[in-house]
N, C-alpha and C. Protein backbone atom coordinates (compact mmCIF):
# COMPACT_ATOMS: atom_id res chain seq x y z
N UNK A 1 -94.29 181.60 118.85
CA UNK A 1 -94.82 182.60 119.76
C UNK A 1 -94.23 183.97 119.43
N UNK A 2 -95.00 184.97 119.52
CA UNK A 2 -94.83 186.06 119.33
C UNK A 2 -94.18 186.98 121.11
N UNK A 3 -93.10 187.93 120.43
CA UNK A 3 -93.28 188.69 121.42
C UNK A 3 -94.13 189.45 122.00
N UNK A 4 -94.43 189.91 123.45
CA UNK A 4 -95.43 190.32 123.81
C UNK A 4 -95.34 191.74 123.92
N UNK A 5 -94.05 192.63 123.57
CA UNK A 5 -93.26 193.93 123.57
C UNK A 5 -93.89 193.98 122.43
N UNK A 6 -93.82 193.11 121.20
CA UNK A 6 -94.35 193.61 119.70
C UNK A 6 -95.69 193.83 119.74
N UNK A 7 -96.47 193.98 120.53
CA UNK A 7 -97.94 193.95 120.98
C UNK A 7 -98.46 195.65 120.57
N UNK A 8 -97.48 196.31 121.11
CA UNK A 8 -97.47 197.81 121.16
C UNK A 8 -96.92 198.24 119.56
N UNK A 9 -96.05 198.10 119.10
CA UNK A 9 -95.61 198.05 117.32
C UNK A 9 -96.99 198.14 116.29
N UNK A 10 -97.17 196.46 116.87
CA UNK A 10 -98.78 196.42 116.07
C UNK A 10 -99.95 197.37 116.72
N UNK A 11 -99.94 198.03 117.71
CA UNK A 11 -101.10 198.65 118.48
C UNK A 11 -100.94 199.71 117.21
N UNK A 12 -99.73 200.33 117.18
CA UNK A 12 -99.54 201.80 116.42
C UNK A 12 -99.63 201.59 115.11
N UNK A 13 -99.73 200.28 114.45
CA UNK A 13 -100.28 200.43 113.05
C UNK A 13 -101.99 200.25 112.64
N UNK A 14 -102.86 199.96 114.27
CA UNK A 14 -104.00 200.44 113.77
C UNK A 14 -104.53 201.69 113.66
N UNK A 15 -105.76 202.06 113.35
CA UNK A 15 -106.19 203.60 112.98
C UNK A 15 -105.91 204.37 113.85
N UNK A 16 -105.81 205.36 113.68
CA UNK A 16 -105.60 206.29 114.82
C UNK A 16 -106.83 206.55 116.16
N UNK A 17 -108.13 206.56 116.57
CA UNK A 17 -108.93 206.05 117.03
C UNK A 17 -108.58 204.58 118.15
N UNK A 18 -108.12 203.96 117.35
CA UNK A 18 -108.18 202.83 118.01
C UNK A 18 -106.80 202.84 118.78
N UNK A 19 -105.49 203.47 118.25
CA UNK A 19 -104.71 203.72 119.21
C UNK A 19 -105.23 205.07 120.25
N UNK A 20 -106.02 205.58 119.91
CA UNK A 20 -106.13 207.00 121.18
C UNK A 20 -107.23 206.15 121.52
N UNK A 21 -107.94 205.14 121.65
CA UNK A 21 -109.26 204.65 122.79
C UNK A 21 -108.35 203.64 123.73
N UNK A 22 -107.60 202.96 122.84
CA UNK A 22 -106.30 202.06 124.28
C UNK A 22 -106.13 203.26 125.14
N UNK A 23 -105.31 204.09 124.32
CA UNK A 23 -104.48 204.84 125.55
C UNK A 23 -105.50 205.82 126.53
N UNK A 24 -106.97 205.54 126.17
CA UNK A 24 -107.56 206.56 126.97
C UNK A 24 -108.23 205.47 128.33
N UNK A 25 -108.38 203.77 127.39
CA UNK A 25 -108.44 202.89 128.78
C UNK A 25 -107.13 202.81 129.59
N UNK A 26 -106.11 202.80 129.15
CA UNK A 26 -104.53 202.65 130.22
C UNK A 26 -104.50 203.68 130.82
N UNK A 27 -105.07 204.98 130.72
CA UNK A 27 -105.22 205.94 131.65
C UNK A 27 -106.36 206.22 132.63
N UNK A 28 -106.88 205.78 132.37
CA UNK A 28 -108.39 205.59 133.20
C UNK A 28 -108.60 204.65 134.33
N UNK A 29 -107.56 203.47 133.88
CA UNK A 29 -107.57 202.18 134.37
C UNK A 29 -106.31 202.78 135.13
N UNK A 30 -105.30 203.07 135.37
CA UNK A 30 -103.90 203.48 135.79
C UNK A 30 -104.23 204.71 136.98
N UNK A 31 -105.20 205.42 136.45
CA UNK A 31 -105.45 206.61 137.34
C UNK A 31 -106.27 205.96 138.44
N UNK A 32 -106.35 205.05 138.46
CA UNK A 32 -107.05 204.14 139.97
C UNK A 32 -105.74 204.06 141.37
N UNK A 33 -104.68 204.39 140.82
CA UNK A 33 -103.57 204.80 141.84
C UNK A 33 -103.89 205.67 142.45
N UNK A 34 -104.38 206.78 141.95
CA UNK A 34 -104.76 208.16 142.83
C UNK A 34 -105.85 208.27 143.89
N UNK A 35 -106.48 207.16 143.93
CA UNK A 35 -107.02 206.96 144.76
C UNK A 35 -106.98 205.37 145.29
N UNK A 36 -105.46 205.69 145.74
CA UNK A 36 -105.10 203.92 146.29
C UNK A 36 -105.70 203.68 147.63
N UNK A 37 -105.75 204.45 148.57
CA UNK A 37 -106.58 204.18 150.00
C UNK A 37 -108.11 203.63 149.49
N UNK A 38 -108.62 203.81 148.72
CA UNK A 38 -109.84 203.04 148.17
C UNK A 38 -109.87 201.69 147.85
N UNK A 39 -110.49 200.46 148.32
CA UNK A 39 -110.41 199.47 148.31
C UNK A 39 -110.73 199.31 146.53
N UNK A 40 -111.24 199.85 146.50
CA UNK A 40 -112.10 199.45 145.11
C UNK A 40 -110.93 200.00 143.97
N UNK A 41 -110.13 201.13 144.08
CA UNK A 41 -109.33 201.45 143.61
C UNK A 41 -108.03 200.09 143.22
N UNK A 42 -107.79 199.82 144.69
CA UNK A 42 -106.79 198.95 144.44
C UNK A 42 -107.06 197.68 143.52
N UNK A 43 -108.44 196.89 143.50
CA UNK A 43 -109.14 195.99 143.03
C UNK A 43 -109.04 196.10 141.13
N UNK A 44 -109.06 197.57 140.71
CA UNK A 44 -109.01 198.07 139.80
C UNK A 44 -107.91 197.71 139.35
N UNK A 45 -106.89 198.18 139.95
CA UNK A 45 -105.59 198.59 139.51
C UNK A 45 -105.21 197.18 139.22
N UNK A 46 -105.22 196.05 139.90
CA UNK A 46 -105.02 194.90 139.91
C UNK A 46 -105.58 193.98 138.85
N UNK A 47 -106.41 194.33 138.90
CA UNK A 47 -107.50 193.73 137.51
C UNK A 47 -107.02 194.32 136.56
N UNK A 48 -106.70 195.51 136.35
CA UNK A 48 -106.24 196.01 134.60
C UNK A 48 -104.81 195.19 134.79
N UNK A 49 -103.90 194.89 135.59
CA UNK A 49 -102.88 194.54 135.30
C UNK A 49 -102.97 192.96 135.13
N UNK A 50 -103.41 192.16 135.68
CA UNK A 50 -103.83 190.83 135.17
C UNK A 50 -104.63 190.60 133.82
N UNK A 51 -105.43 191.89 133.30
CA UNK A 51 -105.93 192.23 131.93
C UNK A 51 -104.96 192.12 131.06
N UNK A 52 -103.85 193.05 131.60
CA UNK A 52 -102.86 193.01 130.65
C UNK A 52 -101.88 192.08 129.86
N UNK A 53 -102.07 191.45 131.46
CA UNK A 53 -100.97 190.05 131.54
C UNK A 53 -101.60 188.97 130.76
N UNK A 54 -102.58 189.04 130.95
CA UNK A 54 -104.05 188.22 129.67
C UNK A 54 -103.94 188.22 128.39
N UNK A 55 -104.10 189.50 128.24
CA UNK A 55 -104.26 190.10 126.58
C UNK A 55 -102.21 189.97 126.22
N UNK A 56 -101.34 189.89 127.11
CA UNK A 56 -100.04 189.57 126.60
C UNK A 56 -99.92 188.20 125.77
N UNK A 57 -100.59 187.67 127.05
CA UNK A 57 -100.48 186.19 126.92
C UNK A 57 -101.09 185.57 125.60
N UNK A 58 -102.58 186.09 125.53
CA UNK A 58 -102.85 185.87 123.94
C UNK A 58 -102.13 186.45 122.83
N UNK A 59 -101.69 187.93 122.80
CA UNK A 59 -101.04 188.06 122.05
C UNK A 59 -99.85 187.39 121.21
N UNK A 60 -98.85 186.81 122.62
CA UNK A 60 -97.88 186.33 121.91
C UNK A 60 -97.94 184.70 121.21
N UNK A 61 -99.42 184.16 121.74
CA UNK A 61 -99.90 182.75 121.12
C UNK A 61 -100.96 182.87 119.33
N UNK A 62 -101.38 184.11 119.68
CA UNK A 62 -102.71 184.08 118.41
C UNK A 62 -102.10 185.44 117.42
N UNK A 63 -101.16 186.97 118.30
CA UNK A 63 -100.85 187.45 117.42
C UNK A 63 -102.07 188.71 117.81
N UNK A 64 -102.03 189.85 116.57
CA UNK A 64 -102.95 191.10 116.83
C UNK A 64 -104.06 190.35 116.29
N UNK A 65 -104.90 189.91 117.25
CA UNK A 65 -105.96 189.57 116.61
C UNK A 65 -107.31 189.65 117.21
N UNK A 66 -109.11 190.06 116.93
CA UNK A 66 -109.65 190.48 117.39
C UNK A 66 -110.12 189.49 118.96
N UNK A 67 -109.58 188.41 118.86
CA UNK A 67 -109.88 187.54 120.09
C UNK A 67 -109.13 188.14 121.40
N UNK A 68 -108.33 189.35 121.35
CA UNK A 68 -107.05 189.74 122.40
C UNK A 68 -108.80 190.19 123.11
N UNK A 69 -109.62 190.29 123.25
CA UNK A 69 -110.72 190.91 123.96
C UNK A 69 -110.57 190.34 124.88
N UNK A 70 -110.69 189.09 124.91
CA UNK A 70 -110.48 188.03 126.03
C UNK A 70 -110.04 188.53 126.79
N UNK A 71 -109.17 189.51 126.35
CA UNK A 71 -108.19 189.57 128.24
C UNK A 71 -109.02 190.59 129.41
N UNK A 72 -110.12 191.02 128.11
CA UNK A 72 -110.96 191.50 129.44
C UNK A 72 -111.91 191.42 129.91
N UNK A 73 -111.63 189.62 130.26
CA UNK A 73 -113.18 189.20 130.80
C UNK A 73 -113.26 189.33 132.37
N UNK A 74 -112.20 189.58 133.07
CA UNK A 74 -112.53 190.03 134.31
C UNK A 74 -112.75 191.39 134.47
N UNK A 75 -112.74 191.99 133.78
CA UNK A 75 -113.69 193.18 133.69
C UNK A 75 -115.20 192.94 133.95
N UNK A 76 -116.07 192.31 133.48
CA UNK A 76 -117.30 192.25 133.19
C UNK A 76 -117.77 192.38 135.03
N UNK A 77 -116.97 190.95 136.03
CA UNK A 77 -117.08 191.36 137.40
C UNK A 77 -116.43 192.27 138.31
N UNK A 78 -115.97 192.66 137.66
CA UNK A 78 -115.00 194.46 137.89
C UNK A 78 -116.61 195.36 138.05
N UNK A 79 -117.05 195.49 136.67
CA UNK A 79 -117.98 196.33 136.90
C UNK A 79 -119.08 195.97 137.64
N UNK A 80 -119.53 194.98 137.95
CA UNK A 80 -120.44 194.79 138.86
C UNK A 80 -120.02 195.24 140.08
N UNK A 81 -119.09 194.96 140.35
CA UNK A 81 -118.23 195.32 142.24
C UNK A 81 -118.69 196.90 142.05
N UNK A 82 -117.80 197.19 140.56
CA UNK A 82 -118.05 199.15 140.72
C UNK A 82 -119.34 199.47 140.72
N UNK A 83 -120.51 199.09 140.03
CA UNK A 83 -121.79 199.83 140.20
C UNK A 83 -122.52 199.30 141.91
N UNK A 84 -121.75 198.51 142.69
CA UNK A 84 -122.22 197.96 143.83
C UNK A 84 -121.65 199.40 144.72
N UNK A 85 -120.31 199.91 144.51
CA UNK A 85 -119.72 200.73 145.17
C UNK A 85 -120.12 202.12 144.75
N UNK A 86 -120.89 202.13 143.80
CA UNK A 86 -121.54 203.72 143.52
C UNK A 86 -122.53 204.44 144.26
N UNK A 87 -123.31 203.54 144.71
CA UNK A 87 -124.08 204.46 146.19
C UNK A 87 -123.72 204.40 146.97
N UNK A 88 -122.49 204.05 147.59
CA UNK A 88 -121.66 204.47 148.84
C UNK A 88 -120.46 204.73 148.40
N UNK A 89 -120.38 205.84 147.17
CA UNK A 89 -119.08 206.61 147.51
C UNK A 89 -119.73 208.12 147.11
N UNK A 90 -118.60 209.22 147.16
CA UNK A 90 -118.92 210.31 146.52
C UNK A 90 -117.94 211.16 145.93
N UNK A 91 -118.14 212.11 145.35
CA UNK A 91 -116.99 212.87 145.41
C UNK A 91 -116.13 212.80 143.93
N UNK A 92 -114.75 212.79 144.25
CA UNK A 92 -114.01 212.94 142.81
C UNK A 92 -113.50 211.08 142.91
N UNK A 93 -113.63 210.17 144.31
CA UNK A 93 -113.96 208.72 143.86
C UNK A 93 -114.95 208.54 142.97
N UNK A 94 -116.18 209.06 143.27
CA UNK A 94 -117.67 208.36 142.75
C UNK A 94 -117.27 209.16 141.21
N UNK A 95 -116.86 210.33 140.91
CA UNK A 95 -117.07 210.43 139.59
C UNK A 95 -115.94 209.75 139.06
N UNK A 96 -114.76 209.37 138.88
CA UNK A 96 -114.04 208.16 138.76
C UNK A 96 -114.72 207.50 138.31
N UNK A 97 -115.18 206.53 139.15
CA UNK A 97 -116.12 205.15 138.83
C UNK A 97 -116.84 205.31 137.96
N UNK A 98 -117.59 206.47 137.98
CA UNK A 98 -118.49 206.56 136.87
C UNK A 98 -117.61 206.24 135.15
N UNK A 99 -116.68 207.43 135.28
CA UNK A 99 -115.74 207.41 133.98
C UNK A 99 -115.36 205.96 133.61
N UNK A 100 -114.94 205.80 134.70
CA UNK A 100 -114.49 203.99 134.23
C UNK A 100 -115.12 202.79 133.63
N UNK A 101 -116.38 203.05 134.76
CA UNK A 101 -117.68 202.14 134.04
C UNK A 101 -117.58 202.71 132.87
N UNK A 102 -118.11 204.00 132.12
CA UNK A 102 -118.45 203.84 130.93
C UNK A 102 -117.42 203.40 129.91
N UNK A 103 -116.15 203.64 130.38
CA UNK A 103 -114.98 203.47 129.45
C UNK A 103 -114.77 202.24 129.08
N UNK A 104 -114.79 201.34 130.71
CA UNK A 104 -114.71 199.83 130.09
C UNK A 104 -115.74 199.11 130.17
N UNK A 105 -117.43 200.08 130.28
CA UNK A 105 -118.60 199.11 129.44
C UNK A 105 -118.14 199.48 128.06
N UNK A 106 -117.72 200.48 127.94
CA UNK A 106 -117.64 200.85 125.92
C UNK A 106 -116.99 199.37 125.86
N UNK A 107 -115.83 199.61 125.74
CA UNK A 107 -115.03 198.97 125.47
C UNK A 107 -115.17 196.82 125.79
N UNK A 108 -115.90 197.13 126.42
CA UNK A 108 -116.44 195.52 126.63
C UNK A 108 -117.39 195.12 125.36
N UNK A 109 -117.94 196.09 125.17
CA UNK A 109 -119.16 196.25 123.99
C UNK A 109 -118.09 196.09 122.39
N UNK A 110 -117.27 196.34 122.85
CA UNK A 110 -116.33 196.12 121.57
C UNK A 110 -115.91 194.80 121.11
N UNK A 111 -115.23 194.46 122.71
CA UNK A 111 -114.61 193.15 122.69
C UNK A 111 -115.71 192.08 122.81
N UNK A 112 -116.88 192.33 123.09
CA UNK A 112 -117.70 190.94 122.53
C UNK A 112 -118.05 190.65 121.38
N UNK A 113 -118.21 192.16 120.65
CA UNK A 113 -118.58 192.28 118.81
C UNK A 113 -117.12 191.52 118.43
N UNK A 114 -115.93 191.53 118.59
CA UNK A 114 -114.48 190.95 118.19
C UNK A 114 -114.55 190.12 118.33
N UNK A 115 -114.49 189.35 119.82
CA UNK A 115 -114.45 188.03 120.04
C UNK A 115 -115.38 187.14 119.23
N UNK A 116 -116.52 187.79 119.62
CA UNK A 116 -117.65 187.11 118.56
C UNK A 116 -117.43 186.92 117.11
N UNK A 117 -117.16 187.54 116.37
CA UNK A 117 -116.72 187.50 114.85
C UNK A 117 -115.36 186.52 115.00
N UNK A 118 -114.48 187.04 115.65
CA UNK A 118 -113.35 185.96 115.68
C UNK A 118 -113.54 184.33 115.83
N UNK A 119 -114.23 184.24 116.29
CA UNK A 119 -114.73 183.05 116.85
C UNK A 119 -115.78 182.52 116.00
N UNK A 120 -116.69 183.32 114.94
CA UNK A 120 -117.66 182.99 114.41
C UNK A 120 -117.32 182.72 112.61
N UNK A 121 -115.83 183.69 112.38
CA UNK A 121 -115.35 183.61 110.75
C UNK A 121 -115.25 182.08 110.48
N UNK A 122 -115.18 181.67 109.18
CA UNK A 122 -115.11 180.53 109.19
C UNK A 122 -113.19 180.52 109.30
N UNK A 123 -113.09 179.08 109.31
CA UNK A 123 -111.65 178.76 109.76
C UNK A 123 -110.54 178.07 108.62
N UNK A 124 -109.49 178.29 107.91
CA UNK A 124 -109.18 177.57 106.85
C UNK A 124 -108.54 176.11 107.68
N UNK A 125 -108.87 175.50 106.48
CA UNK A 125 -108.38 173.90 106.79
C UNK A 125 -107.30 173.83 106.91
């Protein structure tokens, strides 16, 4: 098993891109504190951190590898809750949500192209 601290080591030896799109979901996802009186906020905040605890968990079993997507499959009903909560909010909440949805539909759109290939390469004996 791998450490799950070495997770971040290997983050910074991919392209540069791919370390500034993490750090632009850990901020996006993190900035759901600022609006903690929001139910939906807190729901957020909670979900990226069980994401995390996910994508640790694979990490330190499989390593940097494109299957770490996995850890954000509770995302997928994350965003359903959020586009449920977009016609009844407004304001600098509702544009939030918006940012987020698109950040972690991008980013979901990633991790199924990964997972998928990971899962689809062939496998050595």
């Amino acid at each position: 098993m791998k450490n799950p601290f070495n997770f971040f080591t290997e983050l910074m030896r991919q392209p540069i891109w791919v370390v500034v799109w993490v750090f632009v979901l850990m901020v996006v996802n993190i900035a759901s504190v600022g609006f903690w009186s929001e139910q939906a906020a807190r729901l957020i905040f909670i979900t990226f951190m069980i994401s995390a605890i996910l994508m640790m968990a694979l990490y330190s079993r499989l390593g940097f590898e494109k299957v770490l997507g996995l850890g954000h499959i509770l995302w997928i009903p994350l965003l359903g809750y959020v586009f449920l909560q977009l016609p009844i909010t407004s304001g600098t909440f509702r544009s939030y949500l918006i940012v987020l949805s698109l950040c972690n539909g991008i980013s979901l759109v990633f991790d199924i192209v990964d997972v998928w290939n990971y899962y689809a390469r062939p496998k050595s004996p």
